[in-house]
Protein backbone atom coordinates (compact mmCIF):
# COMPACT_ATOMS: atom_id res chain seq x y z
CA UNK A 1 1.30 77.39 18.35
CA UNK A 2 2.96 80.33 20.33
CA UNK A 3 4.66 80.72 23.49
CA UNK A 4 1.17 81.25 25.21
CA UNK A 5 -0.39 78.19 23.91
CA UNK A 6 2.98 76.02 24.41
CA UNK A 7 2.60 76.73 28.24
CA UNK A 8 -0.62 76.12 28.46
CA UNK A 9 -0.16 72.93 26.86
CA UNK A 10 2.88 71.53 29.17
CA UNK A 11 0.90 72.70 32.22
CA UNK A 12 -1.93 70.72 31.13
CA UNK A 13 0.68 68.15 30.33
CA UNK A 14 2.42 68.67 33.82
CA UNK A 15 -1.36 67.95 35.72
CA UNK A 16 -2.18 65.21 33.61
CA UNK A 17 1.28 63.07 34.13
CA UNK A 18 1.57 64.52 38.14
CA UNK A 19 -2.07 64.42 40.05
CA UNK A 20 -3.83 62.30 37.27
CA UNK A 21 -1.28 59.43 37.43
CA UNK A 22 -1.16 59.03 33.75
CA UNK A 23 1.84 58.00 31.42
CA UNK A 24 3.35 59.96 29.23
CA UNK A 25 1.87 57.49 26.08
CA UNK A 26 -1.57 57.85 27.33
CA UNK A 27 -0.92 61.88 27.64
CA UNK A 28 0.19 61.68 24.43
CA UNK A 29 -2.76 59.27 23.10
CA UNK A 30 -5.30 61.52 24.46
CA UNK A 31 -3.64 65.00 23.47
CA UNK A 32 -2.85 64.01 19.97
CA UNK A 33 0.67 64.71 19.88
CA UNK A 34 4.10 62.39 20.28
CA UNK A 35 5.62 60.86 23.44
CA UNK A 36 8.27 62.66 22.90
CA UNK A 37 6.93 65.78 22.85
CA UNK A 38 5.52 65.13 26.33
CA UNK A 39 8.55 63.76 28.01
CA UNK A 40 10.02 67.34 26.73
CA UNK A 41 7.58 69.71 28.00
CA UNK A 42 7.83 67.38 31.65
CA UNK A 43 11.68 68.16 31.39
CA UNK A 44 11.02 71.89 30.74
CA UNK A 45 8.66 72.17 33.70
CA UNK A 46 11.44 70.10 35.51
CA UNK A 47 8.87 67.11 36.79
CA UNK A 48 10.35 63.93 37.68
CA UNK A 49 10.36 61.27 35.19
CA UNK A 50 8.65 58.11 37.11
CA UNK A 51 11.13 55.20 37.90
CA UNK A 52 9.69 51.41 36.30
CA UNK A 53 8.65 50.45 39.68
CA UNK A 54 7.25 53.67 40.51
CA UNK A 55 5.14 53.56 36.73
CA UNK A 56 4.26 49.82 38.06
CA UNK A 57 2.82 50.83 41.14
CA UNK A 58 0.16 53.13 39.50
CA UNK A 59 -0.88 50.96 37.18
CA UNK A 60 -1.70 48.47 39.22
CA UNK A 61 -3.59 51.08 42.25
CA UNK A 62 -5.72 52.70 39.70
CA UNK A 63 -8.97 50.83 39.21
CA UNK A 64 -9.59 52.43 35.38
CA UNK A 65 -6.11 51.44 34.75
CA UNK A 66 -5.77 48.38 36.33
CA UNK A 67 -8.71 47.00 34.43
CA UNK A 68 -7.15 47.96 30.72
CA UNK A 69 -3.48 46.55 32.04
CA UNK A 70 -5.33 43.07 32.99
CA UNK A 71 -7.03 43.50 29.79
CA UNK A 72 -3.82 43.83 27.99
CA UNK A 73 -1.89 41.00 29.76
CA UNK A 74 -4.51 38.79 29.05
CA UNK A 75 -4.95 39.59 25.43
CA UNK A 76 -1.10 39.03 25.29
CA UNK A 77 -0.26 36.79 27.15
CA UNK A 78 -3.56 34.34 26.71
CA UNK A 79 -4.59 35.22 23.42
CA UNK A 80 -1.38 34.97 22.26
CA UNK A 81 -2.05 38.30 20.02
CA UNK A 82 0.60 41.09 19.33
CA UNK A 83 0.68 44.52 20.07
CA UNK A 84 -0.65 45.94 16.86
CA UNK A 85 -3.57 43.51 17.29
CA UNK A 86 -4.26 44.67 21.06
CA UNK A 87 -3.57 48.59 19.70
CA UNK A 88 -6.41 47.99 16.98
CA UNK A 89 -8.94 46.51 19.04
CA UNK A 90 -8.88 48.70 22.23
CA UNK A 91 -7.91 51.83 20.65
CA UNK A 92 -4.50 52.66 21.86
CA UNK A 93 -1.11 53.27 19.91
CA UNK A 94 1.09 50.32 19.46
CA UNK A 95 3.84 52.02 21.72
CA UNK A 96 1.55 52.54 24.57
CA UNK A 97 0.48 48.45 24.50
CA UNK A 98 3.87 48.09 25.21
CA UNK A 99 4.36 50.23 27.69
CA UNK A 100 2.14 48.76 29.38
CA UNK A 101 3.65 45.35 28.87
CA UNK A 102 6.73 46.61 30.00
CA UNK A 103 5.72 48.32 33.21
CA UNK A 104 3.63 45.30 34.57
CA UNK A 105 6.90 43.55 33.83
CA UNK A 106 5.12 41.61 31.29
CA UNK A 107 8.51 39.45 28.82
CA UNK A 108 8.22 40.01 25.68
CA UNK A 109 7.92 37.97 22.79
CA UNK A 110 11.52 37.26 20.66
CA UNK A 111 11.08 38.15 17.15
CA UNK A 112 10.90 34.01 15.96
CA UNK A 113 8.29 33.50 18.34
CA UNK A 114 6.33 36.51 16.81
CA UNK A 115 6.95 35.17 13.11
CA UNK A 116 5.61 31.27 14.31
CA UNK A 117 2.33 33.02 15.99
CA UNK A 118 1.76 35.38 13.25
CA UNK A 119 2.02 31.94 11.09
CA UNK A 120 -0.20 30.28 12.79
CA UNK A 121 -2.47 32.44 15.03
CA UNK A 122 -4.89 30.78 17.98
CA UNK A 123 -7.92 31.27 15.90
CA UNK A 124 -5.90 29.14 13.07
CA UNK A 125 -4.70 26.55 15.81
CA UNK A 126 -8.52 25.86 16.99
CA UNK A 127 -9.35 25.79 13.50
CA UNK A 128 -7.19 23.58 12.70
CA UNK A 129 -8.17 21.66 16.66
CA UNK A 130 -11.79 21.32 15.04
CA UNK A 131 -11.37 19.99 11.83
CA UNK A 132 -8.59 17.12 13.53
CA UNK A 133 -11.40 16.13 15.65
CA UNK A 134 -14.47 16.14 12.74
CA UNK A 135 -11.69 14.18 10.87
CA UNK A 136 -10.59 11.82 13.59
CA UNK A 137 -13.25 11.38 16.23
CA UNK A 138 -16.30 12.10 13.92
CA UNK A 139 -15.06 10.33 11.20
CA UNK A 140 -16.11 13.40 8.63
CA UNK A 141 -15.12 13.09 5.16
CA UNK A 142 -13.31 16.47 4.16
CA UNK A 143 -15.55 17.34 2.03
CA UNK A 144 -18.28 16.96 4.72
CA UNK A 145 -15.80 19.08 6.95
CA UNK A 146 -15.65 21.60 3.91
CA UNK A 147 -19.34 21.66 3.81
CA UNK A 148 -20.14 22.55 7.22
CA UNK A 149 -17.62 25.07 8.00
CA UNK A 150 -17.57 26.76 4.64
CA UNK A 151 -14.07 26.34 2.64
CA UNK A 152 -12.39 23.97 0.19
CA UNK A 153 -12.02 20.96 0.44
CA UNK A 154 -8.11 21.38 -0.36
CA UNK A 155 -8.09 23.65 2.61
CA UNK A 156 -9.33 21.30 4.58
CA UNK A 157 -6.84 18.61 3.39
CA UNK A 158 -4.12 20.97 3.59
CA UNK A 159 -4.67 21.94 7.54
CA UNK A 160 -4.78 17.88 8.68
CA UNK A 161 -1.50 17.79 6.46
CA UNK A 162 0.16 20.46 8.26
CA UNK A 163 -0.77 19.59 11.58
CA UNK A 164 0.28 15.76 10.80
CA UNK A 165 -3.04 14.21 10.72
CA UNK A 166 -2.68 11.07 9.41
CA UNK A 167 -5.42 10.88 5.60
CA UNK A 168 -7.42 7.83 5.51
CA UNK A 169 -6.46 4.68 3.04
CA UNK A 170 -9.11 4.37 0.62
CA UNK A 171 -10.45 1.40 2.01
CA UNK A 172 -10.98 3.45 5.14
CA UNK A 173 -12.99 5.91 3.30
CA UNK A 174 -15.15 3.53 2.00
CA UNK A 175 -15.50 1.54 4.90
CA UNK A 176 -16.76 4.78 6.88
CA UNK A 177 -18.94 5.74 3.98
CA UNK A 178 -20.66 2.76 3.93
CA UNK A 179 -21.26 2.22 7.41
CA UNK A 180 -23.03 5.97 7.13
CA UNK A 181 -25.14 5.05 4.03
CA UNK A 182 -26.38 1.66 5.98
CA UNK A 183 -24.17 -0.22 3.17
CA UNK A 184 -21.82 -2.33 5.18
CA UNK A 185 -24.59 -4.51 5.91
CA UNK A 186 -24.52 -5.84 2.50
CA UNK A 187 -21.12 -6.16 2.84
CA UNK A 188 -21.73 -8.71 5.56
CA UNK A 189 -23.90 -10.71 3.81
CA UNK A 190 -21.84 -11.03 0.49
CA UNK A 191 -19.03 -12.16 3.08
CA UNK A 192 -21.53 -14.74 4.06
CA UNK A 193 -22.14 -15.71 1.27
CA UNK A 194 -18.66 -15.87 0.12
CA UNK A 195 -17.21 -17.72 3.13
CA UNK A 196 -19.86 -19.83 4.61
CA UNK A 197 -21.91 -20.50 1.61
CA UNK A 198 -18.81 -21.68 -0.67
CA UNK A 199 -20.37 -19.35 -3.68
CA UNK A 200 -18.59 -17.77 -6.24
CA UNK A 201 -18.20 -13.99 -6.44
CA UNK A 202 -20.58 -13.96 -10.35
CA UNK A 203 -23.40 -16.17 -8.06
CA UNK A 204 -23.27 -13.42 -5.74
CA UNK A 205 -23.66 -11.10 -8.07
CA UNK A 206 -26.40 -12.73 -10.36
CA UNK A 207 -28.60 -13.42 -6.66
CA UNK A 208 -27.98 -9.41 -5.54
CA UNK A 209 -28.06 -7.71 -8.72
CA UNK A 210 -24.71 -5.94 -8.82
CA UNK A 211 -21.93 -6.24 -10.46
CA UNK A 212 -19.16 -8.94 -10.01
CA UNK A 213 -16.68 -5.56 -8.96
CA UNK A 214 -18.84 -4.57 -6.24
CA UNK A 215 -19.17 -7.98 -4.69
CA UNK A 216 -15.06 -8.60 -4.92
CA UNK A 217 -14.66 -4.70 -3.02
CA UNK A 218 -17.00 -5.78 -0.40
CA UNK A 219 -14.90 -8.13 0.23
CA UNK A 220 -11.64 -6.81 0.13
CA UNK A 221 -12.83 -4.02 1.94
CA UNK A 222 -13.28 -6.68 4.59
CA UNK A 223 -10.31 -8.04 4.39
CA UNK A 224 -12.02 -11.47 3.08
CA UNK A 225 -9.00 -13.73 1.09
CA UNK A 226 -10.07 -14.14 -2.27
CA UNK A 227 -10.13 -17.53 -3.46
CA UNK A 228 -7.86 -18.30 -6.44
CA UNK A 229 -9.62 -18.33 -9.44
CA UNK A 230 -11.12 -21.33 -11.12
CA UNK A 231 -10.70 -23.73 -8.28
CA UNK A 232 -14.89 -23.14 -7.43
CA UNK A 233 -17.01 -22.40 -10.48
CA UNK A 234 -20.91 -21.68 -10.70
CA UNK A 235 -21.99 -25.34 -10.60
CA UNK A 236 -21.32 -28.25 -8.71
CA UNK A 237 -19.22 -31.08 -9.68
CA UNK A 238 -17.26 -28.10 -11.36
CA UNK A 239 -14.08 -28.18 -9.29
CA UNK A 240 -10.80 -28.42 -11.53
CA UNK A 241 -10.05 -32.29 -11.40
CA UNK A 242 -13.67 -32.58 -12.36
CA UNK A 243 -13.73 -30.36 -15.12
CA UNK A 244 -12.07 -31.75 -17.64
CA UNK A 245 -13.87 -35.24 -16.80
CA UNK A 246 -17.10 -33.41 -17.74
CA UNK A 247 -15.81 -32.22 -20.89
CA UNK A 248 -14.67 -35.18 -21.78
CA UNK A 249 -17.30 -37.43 -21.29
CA UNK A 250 -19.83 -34.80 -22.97
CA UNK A 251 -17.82 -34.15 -25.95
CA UNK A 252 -16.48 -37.84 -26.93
CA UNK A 253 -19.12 -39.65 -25.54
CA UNK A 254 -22.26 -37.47 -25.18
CA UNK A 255 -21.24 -36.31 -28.89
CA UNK A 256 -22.72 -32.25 -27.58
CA UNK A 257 -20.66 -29.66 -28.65
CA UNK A 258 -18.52 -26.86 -27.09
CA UNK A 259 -21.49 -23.91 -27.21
CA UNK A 260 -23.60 -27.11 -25.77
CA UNK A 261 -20.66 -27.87 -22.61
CA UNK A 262 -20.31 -24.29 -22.14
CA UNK A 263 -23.92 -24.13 -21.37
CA UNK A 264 -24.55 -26.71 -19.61
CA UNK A 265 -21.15 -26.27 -17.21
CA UNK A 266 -21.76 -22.45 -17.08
CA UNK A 267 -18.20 -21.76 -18.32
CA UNK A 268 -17.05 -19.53 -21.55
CA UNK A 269 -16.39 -21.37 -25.03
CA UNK A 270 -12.74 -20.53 -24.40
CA UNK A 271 -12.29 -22.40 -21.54
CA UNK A 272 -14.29 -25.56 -23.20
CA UNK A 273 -12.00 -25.03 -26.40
CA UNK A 274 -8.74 -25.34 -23.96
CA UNK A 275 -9.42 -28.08 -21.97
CA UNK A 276 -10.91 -29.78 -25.25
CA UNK A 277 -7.53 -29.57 -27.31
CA UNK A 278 -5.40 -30.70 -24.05
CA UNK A 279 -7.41 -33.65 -24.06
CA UNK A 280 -6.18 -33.61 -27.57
CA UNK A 281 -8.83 -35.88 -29.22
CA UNK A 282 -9.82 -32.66 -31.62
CA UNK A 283 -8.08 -31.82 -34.98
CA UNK A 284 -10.78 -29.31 -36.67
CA UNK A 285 -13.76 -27.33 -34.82
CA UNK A 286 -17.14 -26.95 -37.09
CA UNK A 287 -17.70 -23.91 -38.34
CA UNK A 288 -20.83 -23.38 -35.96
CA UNK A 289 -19.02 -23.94 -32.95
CA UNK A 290 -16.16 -21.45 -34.49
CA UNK A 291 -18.97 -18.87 -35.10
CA UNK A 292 -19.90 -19.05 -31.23
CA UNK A 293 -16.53 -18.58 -30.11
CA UNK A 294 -15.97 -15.78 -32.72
CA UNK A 295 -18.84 -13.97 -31.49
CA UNK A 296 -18.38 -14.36 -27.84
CA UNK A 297 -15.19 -12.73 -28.00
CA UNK A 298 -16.55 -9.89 -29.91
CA UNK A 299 -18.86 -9.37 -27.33
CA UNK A 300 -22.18 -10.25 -29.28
């Protein structure tokens, strides 16, 4: 560029930063060239460099201006985003943001306060905001949280860890996940059962069709008190003092024999073979009733 072109350039310069009111960062936005090339050809032409209050007062008079400063603050100050981020989306330089910032007398952020935003920005925070409440007030599973908004499922557990949201026990989960399958009804009913009824958890079972596990988590997932075991068994005048009565009288007397009581009393072969030797009136079982007991344990 020679002489000719350099004056021509810090008159243009000189116009721009005197009757259009603009800084020397936007000058040197829209010309292409540094901020500190401006300020020089301003020195060389011998113009006035504008006080902060003086820079303050334009910026806030001119309508075009005064509309990207508000902009600005906002996106700063609101938004909670940096100066890079505000540069990139309106199309300025970084240094001219925070001009800006400066001249509106706008603090700015210490350099901690930059690291904890840049780890965890606003959009992270409402993120984060939403999934608490699908979690807490909706009472979403995270993988139903996953589902819906698109990411892991360890993503999702991850966020309600870091922002101290307390994880459900896993009674709580299945609680919740029965009452949205309709489930905890049956639940209800087996507590019925259970409580009011006086039946055992395998009569439960045999009258619903499940499984003696699912009956016992129903109720734990209640919070019913299991009964101890033995002290109620499938049929009446089975209660432990009674028990071994039974036994006795159908063994000794009744001459039936332990495959026969374990039928008839609804208990194992095991349990008829205990009781059966406590009494102790038995010194050898028959091979038959050995075979039973032998193949019940086996599983046959």
């Amino acid at each position: 560029m020679n002489i000719i072109d350099n004056q021509i350039m810090a008159e243009k310069i000189g116009k721009m930063y005197v009757e259009d009111k603009k800084s020397a960062y936007e000058i040197a936005e829209e010309l292409g060239i540094s901020s500190f090339k401006v300020y020089n050809a301003l020195n060389n032409l011998g113009v006035k460099i504008r006080s902060k209050s003086e820079a303050r007062i334009i910026l806030k008079s001119s309508p075009e201006i005064t509309e990207r400063s508000e902009k600005i603050v906002k996106m700063y100050v609101e938004d909670k985003k940096s100066a890079n981020q505000i540069a990139r989306e309106l199309g300025m330089t970084t240094e001219n943001v925070i001009y800006y910032l400066e001249k509106l007398g706008i603090e700015r952020r210490s350099k901690k306060e930059a690291v904890t935003l840049a780890k965890n920005p606003p959009e992270a925070i409402e993120r984060a905001e939403k999934i608490s409440k699908m979690y807490v007030e909706d009472g979403k599973s995270a993988i139903k949280i996953a589902d819906e908004l698109g990411m892991s499922t360890s993503t999702v557990i991850y966020i309600l860890n870091s922002y101290g949201v307390g994880r459900r026990t896993r009674v709580e989960r299945v609680k919740l996940a029965r009452e949205a399958n309709g489930t905890n009804e049956r639940a209800e009913k087996i507590s019925k059962m259970y409580v009011e009824e006086g039946k055992s958890v395998r009569k439960i079972a045999d009258e619903l069709g499940i499984s003696a596990g699912s009956v016992q988590y129903d109720l734990r997932t209640l919070g019913v008190q299991m009964r101890p075991r033995h002290k109620i068994s499938n049929s009446a005048g089975t209660r432990s003092g009674d028990l071994r009565a039974n036994i006795e009288r159908m063994y000794i007397d009744e001459r039936k024999t332990m495959p026969e009581i374990a039928a008839a009393l609804k208990i194992t072969l095991n349990k008829v073979k205990d009781i059966v030797c406590k009494i102790g009136t038995i010194v050898s079982i028959d091979s038959k009733t050995m075979t039973a007991i032998r193949l019940q344990n086996e599983g046959r």
